[in-house]
N, C-alpha and C. Protein backbone atom coordinates (compact mmCIF):
# COMPACT_ATOMS: atom_id res chain seq x y z
N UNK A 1 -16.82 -3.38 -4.32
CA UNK A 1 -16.66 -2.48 -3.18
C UNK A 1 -17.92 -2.52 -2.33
N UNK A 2 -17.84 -3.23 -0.81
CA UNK A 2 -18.95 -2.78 -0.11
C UNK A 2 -18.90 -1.40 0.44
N UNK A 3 -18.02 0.03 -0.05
CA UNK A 3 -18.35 1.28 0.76
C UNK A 3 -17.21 1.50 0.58
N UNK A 4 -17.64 3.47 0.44
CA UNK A 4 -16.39 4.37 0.62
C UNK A 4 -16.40 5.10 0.97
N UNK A 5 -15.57 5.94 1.94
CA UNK A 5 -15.55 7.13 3.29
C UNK A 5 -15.82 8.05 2.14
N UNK A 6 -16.22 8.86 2.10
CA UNK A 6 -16.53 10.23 1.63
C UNK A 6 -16.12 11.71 3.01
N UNK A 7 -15.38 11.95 2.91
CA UNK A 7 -14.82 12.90 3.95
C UNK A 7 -15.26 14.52 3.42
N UNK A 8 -15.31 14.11 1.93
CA UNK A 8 -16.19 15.72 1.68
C UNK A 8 -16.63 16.85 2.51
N UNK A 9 -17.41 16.75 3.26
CA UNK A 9 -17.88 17.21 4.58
C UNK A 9 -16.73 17.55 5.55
N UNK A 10 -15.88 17.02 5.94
CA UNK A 10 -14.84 17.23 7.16
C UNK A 10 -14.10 17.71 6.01
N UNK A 11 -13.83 18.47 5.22
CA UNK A 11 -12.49 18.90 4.63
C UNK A 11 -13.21 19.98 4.02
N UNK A 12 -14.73 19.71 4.00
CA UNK A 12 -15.39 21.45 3.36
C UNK A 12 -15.53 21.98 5.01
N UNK A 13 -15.53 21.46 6.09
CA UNK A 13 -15.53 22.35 6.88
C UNK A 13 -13.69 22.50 7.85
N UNK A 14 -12.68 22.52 6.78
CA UNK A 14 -11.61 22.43 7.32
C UNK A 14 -10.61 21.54 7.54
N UNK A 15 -11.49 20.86 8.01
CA UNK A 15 -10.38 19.53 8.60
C UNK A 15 -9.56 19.07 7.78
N UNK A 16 -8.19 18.64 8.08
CA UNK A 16 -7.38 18.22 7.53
C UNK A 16 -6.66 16.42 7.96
N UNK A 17 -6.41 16.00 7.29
CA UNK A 17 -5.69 14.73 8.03
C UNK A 17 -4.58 15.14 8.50
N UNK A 18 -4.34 14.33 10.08
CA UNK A 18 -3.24 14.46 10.45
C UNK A 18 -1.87 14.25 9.52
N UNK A 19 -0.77 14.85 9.46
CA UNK A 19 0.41 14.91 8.29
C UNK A 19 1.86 13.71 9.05
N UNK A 20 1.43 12.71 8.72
CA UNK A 20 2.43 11.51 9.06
C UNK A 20 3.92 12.01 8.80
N UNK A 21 4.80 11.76 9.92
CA UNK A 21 6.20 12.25 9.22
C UNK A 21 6.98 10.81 10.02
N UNK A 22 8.63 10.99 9.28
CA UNK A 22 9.92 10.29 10.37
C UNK A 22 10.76 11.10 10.17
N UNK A 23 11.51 10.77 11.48
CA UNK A 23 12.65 11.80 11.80
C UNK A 23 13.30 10.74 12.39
N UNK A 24 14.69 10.97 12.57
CA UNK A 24 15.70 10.42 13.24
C UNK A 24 15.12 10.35 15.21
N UNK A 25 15.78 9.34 15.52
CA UNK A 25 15.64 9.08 16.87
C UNK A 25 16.80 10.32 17.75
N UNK A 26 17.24 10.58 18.91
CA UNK A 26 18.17 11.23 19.22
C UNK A 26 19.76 10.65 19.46
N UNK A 27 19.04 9.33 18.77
CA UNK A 27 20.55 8.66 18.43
C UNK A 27 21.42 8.78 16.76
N UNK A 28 20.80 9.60 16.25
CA UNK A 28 21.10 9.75 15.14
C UNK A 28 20.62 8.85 13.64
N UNK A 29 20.12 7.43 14.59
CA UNK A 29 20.26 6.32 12.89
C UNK A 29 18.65 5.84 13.13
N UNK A 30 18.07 6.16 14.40
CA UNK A 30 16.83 4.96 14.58
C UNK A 30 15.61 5.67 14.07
N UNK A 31 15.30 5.13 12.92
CA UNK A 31 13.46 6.08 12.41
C UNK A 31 12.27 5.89 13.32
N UNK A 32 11.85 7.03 13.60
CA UNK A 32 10.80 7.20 14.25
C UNK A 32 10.04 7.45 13.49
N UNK A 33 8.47 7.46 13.97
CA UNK A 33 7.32 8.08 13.49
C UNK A 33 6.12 8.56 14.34
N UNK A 34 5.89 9.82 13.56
CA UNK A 34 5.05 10.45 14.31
C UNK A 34 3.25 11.51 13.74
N UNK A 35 2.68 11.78 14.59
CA UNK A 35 2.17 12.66 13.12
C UNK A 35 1.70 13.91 14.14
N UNK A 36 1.70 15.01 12.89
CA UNK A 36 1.05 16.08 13.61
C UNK A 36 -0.68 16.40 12.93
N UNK A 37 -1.04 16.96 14.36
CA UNK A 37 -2.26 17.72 14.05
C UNK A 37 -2.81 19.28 13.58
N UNK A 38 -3.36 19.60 13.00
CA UNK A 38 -3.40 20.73 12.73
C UNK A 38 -4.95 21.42 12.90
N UNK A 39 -4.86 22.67 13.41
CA UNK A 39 -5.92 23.66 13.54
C UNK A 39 -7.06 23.41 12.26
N UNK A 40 -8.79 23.59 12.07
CA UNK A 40 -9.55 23.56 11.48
C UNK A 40 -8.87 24.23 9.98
N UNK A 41 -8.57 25.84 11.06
CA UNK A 41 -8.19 27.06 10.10
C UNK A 41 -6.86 27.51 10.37
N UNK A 42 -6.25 26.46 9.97
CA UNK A 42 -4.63 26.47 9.79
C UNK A 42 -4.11 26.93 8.39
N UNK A 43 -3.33 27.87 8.40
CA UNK A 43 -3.23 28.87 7.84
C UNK A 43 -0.85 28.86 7.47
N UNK A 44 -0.77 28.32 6.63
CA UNK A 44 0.82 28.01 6.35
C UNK A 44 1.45 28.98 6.40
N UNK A 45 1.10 30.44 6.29
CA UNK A 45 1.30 31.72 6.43
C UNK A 45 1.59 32.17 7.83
N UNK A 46 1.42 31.51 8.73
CA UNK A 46 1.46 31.78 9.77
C UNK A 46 2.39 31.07 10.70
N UNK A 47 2.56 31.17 12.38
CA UNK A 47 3.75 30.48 13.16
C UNK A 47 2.89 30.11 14.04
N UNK A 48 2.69 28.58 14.50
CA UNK A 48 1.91 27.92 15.72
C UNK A 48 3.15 27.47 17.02
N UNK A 49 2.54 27.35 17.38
CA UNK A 49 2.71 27.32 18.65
C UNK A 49 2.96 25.05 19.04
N UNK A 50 4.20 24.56 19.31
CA UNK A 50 3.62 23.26 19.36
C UNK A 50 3.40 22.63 20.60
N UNK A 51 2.38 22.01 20.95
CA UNK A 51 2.04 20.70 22.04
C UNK A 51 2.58 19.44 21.46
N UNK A 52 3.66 18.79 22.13
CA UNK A 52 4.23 17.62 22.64
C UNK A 52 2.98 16.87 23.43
N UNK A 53 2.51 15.73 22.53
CA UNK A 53 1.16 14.57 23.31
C UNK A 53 2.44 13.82 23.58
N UNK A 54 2.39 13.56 24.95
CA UNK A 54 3.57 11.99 25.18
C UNK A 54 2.80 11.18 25.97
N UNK A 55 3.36 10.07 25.46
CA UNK A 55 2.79 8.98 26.10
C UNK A 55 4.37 7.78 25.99
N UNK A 56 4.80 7.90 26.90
CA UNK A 56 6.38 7.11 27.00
C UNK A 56 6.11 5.99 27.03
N UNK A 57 4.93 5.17 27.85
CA UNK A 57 5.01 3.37 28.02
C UNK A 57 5.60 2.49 27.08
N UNK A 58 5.48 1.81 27.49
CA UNK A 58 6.06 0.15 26.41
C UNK A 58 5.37 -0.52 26.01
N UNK A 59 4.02 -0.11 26.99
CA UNK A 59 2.76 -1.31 26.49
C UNK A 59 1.89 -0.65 25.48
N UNK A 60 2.02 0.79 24.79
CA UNK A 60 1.19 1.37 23.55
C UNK A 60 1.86 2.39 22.37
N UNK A 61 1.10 2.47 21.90
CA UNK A 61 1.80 3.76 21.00
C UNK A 61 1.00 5.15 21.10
N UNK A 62 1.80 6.03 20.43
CA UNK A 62 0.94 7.34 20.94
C UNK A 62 0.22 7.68 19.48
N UNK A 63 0.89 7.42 17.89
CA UNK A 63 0.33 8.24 16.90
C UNK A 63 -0.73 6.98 16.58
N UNK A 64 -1.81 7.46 16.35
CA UNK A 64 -2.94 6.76 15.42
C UNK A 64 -2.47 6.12 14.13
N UNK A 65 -2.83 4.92 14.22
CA UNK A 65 -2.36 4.47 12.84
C UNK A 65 -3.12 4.00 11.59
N UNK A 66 -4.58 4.31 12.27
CA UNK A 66 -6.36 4.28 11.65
C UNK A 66 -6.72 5.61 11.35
N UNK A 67 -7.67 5.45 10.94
CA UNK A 67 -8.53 6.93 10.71
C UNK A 67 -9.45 7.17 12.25
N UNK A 68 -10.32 5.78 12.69
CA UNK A 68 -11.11 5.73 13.98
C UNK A 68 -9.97 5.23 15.03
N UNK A 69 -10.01 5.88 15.93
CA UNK A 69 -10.12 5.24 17.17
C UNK A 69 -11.09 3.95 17.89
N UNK A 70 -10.70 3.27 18.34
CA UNK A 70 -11.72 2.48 19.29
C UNK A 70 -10.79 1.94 20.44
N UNK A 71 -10.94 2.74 21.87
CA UNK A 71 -10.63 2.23 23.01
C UNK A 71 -10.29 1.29 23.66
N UNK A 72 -11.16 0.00 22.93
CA UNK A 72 -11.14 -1.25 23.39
C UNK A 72 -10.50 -2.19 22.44
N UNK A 73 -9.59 -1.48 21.67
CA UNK A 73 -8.68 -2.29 20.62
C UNK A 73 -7.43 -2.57 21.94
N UNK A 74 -6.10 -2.68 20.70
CA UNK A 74 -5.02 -2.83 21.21
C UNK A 74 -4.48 -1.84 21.37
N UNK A 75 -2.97 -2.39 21.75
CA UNK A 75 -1.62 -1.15 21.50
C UNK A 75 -1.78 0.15 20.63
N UNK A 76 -2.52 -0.32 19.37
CA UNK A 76 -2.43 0.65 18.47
C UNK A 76 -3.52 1.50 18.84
N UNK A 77 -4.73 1.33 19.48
CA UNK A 77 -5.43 2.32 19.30
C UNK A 77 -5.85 2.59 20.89
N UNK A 78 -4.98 3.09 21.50
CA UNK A 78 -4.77 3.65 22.90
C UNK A 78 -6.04 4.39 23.03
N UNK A 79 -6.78 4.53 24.14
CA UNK A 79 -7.89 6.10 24.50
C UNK A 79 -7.92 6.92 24.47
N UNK A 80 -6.49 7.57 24.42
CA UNK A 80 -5.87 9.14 24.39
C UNK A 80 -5.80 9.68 23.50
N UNK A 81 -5.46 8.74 22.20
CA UNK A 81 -5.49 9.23 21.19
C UNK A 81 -5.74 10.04 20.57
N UNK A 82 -7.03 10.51 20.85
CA UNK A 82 -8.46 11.28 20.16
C UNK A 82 -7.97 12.81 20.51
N UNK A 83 -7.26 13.15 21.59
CA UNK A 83 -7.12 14.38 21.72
C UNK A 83 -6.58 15.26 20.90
N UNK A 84 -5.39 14.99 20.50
CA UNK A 84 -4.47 15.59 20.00
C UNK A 84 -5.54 16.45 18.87
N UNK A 85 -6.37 16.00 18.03
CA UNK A 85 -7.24 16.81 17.31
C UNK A 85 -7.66 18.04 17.96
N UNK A 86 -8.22 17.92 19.27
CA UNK A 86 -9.34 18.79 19.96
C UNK A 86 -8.29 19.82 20.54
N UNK A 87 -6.80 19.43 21.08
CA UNK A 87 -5.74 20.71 21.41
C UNK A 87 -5.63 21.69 19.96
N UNK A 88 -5.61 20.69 19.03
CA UNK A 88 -4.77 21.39 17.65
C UNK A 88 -6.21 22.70 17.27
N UNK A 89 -7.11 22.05 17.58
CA UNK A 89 -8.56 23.09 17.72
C UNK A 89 -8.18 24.58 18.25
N UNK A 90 -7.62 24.52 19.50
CA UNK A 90 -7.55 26.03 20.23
C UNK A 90 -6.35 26.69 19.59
N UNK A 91 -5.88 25.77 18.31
CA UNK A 91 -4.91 26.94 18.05
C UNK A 91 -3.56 26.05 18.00
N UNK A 92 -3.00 25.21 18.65
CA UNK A 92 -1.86 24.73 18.08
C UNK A 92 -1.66 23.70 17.07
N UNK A 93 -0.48 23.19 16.82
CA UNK A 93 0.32 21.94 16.03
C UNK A 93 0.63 21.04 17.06
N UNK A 94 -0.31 19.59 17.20
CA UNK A 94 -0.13 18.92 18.32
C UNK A 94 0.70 17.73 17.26
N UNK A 95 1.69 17.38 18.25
CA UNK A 95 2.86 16.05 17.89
C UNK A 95 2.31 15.13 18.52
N UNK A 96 2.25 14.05 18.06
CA UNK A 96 2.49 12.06 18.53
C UNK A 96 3.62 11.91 18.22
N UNK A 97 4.37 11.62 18.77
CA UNK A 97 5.24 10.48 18.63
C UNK A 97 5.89 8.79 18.87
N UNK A 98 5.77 8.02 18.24
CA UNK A 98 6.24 7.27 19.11
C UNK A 98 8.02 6.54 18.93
N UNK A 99 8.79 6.86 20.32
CA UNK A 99 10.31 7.24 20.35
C UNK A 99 10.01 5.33 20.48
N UNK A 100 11.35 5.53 20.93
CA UNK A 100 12.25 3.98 21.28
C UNK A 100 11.43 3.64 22.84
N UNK A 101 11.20 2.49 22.56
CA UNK A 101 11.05 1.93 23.88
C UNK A 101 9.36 1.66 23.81
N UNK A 102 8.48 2.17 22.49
CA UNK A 102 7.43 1.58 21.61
C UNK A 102 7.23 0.61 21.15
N UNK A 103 5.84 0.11 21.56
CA UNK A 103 5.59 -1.36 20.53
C UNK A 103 5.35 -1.28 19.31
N UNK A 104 5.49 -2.17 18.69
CA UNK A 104 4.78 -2.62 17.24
C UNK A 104 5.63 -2.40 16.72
N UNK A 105 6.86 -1.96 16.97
CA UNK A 105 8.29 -2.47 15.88
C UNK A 105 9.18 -3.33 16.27
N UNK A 106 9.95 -3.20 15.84
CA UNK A 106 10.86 -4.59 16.24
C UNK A 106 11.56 -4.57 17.60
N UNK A 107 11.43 -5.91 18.43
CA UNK A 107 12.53 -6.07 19.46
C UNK A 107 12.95 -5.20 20.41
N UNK A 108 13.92 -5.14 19.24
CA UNK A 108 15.60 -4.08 19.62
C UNK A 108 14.95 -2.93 20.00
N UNK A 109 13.89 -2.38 19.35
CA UNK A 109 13.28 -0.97 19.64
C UNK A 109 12.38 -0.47 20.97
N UNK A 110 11.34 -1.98 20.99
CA UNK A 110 10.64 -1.71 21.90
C UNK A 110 11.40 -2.09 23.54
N UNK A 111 12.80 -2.65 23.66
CA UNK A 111 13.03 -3.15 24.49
C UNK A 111 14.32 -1.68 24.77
N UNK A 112 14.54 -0.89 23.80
CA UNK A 112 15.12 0.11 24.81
C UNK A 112 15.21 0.90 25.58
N UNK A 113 13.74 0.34 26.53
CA UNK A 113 13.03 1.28 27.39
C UNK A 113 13.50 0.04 28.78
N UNK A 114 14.08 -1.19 28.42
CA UNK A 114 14.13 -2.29 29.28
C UNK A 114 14.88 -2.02 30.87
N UNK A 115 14.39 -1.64 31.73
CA UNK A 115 14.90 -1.66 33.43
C UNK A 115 15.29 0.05 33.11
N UNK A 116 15.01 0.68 31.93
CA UNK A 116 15.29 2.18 32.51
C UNK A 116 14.06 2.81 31.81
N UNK A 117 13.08 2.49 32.47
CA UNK A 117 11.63 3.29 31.66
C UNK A 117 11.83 4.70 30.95
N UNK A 118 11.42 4.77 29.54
CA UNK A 118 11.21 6.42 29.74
C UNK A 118 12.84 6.86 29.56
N UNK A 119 13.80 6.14 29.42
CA UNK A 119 15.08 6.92 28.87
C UNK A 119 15.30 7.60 27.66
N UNK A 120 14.98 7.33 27.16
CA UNK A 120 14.88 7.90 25.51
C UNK A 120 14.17 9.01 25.32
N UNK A 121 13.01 8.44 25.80
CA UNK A 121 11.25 9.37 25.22
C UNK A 121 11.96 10.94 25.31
N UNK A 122 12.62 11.26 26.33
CA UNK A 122 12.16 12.75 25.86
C UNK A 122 13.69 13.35 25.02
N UNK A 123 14.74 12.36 25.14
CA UNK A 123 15.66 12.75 24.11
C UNK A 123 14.86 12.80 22.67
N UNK A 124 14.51 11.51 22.41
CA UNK A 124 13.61 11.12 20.98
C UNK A 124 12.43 12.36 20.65
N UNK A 125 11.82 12.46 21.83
CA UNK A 125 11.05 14.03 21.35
C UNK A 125 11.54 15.32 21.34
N UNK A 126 12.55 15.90 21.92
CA UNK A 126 13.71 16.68 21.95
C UNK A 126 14.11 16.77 20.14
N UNK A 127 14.27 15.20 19.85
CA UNK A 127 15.11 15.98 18.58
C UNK A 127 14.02 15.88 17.37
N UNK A 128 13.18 14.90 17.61
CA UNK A 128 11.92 15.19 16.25
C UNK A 128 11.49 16.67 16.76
N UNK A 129 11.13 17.80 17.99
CA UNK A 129 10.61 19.22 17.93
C UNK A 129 11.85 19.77 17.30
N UNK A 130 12.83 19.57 17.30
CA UNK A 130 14.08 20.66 16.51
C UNK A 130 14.13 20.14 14.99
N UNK A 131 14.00 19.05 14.90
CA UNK A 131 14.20 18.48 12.97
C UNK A 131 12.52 18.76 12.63
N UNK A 132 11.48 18.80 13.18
CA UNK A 132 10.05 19.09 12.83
C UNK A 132 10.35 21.61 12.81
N UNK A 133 10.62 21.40 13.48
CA UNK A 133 10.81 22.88 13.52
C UNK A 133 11.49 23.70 12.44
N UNK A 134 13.18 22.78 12.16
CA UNK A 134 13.75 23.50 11.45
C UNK A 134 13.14 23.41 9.73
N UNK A 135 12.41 21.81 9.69
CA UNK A 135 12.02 21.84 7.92
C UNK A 135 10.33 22.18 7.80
N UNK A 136 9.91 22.74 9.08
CA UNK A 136 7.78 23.69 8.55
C UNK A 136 7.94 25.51 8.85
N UNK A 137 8.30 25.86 8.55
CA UNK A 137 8.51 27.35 8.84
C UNK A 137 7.06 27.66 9.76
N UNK A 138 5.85 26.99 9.71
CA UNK A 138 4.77 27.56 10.43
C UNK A 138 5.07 27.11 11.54
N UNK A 139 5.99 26.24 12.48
CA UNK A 139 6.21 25.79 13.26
C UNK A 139 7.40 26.75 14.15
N UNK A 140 6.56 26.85 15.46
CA UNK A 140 7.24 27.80 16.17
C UNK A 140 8.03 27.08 17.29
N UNK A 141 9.03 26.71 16.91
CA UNK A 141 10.06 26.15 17.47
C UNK A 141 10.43 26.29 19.51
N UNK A 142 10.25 28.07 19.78
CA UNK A 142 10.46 28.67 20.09
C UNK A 142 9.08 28.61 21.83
N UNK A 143 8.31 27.70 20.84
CA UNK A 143 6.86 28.08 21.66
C UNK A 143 6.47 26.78 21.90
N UNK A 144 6.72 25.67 22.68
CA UNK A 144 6.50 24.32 23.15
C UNK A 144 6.36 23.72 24.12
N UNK A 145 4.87 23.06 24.45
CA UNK A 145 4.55 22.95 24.90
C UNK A 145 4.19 21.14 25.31
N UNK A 146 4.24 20.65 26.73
CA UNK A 146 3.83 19.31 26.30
C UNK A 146 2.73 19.14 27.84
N UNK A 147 2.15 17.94 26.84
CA UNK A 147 1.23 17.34 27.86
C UNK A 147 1.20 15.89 27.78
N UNK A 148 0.67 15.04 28.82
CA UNK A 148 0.63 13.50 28.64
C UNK A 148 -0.21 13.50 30.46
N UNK A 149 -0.37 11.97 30.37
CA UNK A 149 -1.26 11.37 31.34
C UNK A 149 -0.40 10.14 32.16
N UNK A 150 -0.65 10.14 33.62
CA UNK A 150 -0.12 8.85 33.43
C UNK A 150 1.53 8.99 32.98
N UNK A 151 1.78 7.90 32.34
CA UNK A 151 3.54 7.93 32.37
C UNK A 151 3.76 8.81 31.63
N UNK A 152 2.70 9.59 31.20
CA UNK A 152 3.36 10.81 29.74
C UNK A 152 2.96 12.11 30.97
N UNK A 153 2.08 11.83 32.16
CA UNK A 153 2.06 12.96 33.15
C UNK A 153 3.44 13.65 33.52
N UNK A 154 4.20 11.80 33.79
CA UNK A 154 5.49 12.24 34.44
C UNK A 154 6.20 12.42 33.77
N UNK A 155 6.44 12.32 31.98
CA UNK A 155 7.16 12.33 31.06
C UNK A 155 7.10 14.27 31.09
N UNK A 156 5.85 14.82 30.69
CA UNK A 156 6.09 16.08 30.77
C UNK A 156 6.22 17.08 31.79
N UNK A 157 6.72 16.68 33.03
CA UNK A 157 6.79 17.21 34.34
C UNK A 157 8.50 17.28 34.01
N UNK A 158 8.81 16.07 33.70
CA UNK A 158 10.70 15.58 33.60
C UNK A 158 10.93 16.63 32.56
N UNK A 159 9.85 16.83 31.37
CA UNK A 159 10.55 17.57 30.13
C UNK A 159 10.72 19.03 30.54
N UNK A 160 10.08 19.52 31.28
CA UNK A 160 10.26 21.25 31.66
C UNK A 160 11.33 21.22 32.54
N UNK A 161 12.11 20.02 33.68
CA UNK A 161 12.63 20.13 34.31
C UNK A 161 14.32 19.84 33.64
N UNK A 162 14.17 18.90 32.58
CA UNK A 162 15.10 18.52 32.03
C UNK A 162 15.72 19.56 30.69
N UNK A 163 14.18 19.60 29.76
CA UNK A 163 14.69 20.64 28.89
C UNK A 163 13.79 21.96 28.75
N UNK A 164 14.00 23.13 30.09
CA UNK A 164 13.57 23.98 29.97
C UNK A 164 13.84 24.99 28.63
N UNK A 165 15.03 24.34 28.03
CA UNK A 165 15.31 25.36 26.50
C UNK A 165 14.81 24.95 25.81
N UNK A 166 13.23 24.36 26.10
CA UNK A 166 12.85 23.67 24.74
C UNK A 166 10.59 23.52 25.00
N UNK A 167 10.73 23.03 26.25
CA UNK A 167 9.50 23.29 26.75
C UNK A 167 9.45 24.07 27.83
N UNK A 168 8.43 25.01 27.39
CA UNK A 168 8.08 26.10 28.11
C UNK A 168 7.19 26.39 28.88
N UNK A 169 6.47 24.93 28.84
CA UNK A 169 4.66 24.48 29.59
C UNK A 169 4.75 23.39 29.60
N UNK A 170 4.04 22.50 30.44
CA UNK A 170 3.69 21.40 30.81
C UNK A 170 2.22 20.92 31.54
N UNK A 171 1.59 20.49 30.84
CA UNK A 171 0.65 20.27 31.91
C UNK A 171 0.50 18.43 31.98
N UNK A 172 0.61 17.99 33.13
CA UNK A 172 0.68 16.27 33.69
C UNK A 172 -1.04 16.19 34.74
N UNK A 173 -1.19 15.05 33.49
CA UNK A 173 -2.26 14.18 34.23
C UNK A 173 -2.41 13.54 34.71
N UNK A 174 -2.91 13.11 36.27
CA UNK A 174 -2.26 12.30 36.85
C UNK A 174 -1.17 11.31 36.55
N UNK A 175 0.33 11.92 36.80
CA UNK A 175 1.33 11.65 36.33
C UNK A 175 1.83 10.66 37.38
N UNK A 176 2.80 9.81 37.41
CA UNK A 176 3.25 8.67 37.63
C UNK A 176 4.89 9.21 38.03
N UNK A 177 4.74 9.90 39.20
CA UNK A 177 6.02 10.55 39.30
C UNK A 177 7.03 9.78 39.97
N UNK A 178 6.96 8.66 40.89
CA UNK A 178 7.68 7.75 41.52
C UNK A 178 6.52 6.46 41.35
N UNK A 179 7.43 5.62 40.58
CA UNK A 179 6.99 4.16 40.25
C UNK A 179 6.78 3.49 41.63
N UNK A 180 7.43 4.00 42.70
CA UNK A 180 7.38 2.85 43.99
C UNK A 180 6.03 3.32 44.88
N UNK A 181 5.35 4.20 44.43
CA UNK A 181 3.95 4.85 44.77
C UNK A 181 2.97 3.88 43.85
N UNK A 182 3.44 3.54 42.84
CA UNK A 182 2.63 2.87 42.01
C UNK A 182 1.73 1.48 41.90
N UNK A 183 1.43 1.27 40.72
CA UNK A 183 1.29 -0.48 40.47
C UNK A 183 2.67 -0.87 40.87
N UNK A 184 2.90 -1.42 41.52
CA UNK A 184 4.35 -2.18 40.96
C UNK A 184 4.58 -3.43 40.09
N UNK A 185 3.76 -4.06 39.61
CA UNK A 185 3.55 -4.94 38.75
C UNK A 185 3.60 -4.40 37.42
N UNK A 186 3.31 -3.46 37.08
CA UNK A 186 3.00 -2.28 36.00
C UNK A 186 4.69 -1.81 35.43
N UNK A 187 5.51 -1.55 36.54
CA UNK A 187 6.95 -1.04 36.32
C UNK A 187 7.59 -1.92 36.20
N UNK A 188 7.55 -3.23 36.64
CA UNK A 188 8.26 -4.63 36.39
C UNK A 188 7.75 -5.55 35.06
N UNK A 189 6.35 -5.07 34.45
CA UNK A 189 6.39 -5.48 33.21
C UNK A 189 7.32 -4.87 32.12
């Protein structure tokens, strides 16, 4: 063995690892995966509140699939990443997901985002917040919230407009609300 993480320290002051899950796609058969984050002083006794991180593209994924981040990797280790910790800080249960129309699985998966960007993403997050809700009782179903940047700007602008019975907040970072404003090279990849 040249070395071993010792996390001692981040778990005597709280921290927890993010809790990897799959859930069905909103098509009923396609496994997704996602993970959530949790508060320092998260407490199972209790009902949080959840943030939806989206990030819809084709060209990354949204859940960490390392322990580090590094920016200047690939697909897998996007820049955004890092947040979802620092929301779950003020108090909520922050979600990654990554729906259909994601890289790094097969084909069929990442290509069902093909000439209709973003069709899926918020069905696919729609039904992992109701199957994540109905099996954590600390999870407040009731109280959801999403944010994203970029194509997840416009992903959570569409989700309050599309499923107001479900998100109740949104906040979009510079969001990508009409592709023909855009790169256009970017929407044709």
């Amino acid at each position: 063995d040249l070395g071993a993480a010792d996390l001692s320290g981040l778990e005597a002051d709280g921290w927890r690892p993010p809790e990897r899950f799959e859930v069905a796609a909103a098509d009923g058969r396609t496994p997704l995966h996602g993970a959530l984050f949790f508060p320092s002083d998260f407490d199972p006794s209790r009902r949080y509140p959840m943030i939806d991180s989206i990030y819809p593209g084709p060209q990354l994924i949204r859940t960490p699939k390392s322990f580090t981040v590094d920016s200047t990797a690939g697909p897998d280790q996007w820049p955004g990443a890092w947040d979802a910790q620092a929301l779950a800080e003020l108090g909520f249960v922050v979600m990654t997901l990554d729906g259909r129309g994601t890289p790094l699985r097969s084909r069929e998966l990442h290509l069902a985002s093909y000439g209709h960007l973003g069709r899926h993403a918020l069905d696919d997050h729609v039904a992992a917040i109701e199957a994540l809700a109905r099996t954590r009782p600390w999870l407040d179903g009731e109280r959801v919230g999403i944010t994203g940047h970029s194509a997840g700007g416009a992903a959570a602008v569409r989700a309050v407009i599309d499923y107001p019975q479900v998100f109740t907040a949104a906040v979009s970072g510079s969001g990508v609300h009409d592709l023909r404003r855009y790169l256009a090279y970017w929407a044709e990849k």
